[in-house]
N, C-alpha and C. Protein backbone atom coordinates (compact mmCIF):
# COMPACT_ATOMS: atom_id res chain seq x y z
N UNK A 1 -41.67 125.73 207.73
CA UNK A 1 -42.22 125.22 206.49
C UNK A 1 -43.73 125.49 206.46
N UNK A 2 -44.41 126.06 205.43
CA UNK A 2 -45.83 126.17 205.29
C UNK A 2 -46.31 124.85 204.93
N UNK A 3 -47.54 124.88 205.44
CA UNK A 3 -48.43 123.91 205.66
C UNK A 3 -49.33 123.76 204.17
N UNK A 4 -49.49 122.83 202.87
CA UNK A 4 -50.19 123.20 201.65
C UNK A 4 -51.54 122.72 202.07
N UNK A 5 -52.20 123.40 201.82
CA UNK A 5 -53.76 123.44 201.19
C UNK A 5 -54.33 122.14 200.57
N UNK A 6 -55.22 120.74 201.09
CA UNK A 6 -55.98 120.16 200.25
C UNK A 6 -56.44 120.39 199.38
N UNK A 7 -56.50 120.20 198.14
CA UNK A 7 -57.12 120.34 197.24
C UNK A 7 -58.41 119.26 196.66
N UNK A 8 -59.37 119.88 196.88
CA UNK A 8 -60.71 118.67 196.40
C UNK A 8 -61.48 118.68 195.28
N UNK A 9 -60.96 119.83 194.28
CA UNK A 9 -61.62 119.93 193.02
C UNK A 9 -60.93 121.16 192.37
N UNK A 10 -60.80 120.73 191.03
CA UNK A 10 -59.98 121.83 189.66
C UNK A 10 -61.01 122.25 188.76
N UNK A 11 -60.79 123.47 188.61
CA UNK A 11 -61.81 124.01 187.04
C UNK A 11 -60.67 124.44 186.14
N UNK A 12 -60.77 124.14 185.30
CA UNK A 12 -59.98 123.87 183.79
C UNK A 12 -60.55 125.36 183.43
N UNK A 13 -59.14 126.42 183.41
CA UNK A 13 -59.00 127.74 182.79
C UNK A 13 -58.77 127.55 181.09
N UNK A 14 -57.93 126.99 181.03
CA UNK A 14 -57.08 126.45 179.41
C UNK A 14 -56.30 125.30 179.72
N UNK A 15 -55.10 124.75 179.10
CA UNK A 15 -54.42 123.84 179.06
C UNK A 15 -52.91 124.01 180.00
N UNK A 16 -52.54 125.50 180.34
CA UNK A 16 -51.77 125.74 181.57
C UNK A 16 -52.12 126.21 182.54
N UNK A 17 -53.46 126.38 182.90
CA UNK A 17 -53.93 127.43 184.14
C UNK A 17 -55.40 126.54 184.80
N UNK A 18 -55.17 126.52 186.14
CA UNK A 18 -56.43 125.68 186.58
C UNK A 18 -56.62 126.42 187.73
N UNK A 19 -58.24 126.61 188.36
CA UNK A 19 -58.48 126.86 189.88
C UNK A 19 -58.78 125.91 190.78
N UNK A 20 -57.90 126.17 191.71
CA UNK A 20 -58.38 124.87 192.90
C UNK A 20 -58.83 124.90 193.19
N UNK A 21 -60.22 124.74 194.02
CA UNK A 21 -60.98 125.08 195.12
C UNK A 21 -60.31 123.77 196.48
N UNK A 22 -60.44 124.65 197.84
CA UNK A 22 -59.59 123.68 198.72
C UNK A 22 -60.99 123.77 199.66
N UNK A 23 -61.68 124.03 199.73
CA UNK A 23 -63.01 124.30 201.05
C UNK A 23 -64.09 124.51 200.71
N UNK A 24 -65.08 124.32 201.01
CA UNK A 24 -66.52 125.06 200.54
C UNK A 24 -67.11 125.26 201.93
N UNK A 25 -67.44 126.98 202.25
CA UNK A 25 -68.02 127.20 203.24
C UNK A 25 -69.84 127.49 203.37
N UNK A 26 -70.36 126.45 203.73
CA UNK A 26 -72.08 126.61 203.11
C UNK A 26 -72.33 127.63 204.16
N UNK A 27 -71.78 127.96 205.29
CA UNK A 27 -72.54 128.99 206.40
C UNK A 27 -72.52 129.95 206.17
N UNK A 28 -71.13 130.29 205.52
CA UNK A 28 -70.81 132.06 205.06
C UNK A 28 -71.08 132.04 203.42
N UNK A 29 -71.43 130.71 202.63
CA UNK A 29 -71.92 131.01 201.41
C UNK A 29 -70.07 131.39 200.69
N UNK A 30 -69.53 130.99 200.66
CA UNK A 30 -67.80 131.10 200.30
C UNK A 30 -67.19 130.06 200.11
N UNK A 31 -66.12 130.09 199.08
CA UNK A 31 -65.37 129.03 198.36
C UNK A 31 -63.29 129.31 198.97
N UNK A 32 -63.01 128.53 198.94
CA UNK A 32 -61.55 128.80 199.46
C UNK A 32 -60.76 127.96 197.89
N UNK A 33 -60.31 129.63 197.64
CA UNK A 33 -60.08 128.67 196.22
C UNK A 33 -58.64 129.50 195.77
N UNK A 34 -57.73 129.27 194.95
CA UNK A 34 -56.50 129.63 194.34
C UNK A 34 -56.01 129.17 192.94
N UNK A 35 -54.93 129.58 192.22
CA UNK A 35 -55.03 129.64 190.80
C UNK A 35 -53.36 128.59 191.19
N UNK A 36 -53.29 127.58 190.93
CA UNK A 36 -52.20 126.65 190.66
C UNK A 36 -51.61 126.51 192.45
N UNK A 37 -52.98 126.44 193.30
CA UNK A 37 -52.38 125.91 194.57
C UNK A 37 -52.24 126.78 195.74
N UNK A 38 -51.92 128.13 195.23
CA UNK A 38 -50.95 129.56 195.43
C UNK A 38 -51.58 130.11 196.03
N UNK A 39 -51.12 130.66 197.16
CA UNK A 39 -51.99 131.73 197.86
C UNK A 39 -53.56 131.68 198.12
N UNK A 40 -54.51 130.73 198.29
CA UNK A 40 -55.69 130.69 198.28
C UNK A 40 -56.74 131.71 199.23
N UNK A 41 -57.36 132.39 198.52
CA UNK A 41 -58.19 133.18 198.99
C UNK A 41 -59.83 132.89 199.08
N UNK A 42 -60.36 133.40 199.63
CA UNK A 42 -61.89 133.15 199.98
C UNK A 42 -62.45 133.97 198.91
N UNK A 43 -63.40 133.27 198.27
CA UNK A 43 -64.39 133.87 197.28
C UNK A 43 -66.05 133.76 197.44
N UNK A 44 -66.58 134.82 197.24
CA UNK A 44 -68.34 134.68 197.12
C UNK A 44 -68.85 133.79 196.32
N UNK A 45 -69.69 132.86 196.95
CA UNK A 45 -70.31 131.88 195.81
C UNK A 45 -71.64 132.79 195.45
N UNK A 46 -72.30 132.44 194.41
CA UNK A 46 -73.28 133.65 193.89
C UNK A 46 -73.70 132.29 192.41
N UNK A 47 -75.16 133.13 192.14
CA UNK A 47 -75.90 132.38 190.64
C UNK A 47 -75.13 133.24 189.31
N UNK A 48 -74.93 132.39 188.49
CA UNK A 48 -75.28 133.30 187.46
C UNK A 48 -76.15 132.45 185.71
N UNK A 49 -76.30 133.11 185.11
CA UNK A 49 -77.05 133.09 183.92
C UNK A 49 -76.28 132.42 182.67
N UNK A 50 -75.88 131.29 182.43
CA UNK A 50 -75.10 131.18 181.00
C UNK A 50 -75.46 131.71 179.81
N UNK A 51 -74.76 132.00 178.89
CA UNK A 51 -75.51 132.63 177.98
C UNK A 51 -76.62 131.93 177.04
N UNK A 52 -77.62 132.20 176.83
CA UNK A 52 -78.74 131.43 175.95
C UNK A 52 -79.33 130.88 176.87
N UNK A 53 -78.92 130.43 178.51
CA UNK A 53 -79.35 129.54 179.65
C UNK A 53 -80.92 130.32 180.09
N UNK A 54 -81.76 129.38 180.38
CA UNK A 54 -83.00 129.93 181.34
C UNK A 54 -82.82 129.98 182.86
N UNK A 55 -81.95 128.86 183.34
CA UNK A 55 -81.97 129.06 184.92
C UNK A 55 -80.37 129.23 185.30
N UNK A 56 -80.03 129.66 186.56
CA UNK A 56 -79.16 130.54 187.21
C UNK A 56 -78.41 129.18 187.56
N UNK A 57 -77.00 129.47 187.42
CA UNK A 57 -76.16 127.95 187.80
C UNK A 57 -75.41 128.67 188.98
N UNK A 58 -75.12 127.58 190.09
CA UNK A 58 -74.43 127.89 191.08
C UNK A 58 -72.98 127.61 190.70
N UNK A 59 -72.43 128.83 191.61
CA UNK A 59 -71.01 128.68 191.13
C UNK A 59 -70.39 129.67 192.86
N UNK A 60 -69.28 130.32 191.52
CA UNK A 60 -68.11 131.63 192.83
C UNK A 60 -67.51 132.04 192.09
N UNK A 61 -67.17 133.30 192.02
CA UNK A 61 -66.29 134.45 191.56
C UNK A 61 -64.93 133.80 191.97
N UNK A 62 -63.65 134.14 191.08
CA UNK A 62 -62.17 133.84 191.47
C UNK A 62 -61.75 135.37 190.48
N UNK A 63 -61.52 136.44 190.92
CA UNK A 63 -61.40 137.45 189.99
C UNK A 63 -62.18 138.04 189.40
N UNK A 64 -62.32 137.86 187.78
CA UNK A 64 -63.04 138.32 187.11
C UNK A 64 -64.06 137.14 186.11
N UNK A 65 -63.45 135.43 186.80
CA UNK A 65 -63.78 134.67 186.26
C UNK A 65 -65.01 133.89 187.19
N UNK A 66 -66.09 133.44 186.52
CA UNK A 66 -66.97 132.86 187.07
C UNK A 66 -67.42 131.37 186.79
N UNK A 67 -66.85 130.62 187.90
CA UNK A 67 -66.42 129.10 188.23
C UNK A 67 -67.93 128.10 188.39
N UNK A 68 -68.22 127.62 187.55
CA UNK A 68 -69.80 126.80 187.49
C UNK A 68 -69.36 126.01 188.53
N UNK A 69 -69.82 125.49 189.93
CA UNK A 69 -69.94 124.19 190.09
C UNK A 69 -69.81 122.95 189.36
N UNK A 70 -70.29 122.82 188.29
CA UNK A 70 -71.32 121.76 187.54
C UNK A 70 -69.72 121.57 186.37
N UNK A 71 -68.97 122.34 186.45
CA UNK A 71 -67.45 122.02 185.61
C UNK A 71 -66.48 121.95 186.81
N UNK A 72 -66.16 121.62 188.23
CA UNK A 72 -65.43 121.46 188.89
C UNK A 72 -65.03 120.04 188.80
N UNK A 73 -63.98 119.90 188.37
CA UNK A 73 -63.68 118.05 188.86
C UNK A 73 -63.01 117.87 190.30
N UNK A 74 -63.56 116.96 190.62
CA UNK A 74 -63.40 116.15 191.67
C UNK A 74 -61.93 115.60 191.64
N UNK A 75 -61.37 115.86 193.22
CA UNK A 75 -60.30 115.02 193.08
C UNK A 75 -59.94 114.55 194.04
């Protein structure tokens, strides 16, 4: 039997699709994160720019989507 993944925070894709994040690695700068639980893979955390925004929000790449911190809920 596989062993599931903690989950400690969701970012809201739409109303059927969410990312988990299960880890946050501050040494290697990386997120351990997966799309409904599934397969969780390691992602680059990195800044980026919102649009109209002046300063750089911390977040992590999951694909092609870029995950704010600052919209992760806690769980």
């Amino acid at each position: 039997m596989k062993d599931k993944v903690k989950t400690i925070g969701v970012y809201s894709v739409c109303n059927t699709m969410g990312i988990c994040v299960h880890e946050i690695d501050h040494c290697e700068d990386r997120v351990l994160a997966s799309a409904y639980g599934e397969n969780p893979q390691w992602c680059p955390m990195n800044e980026q720019t919102p649009e109209g925004g002046e300063e750089a929000e911390p977040g992590f790449s999951f694909g092609s989507f870029f995950v704010p911190f600052s919209e992760v809920m806690r769980v």
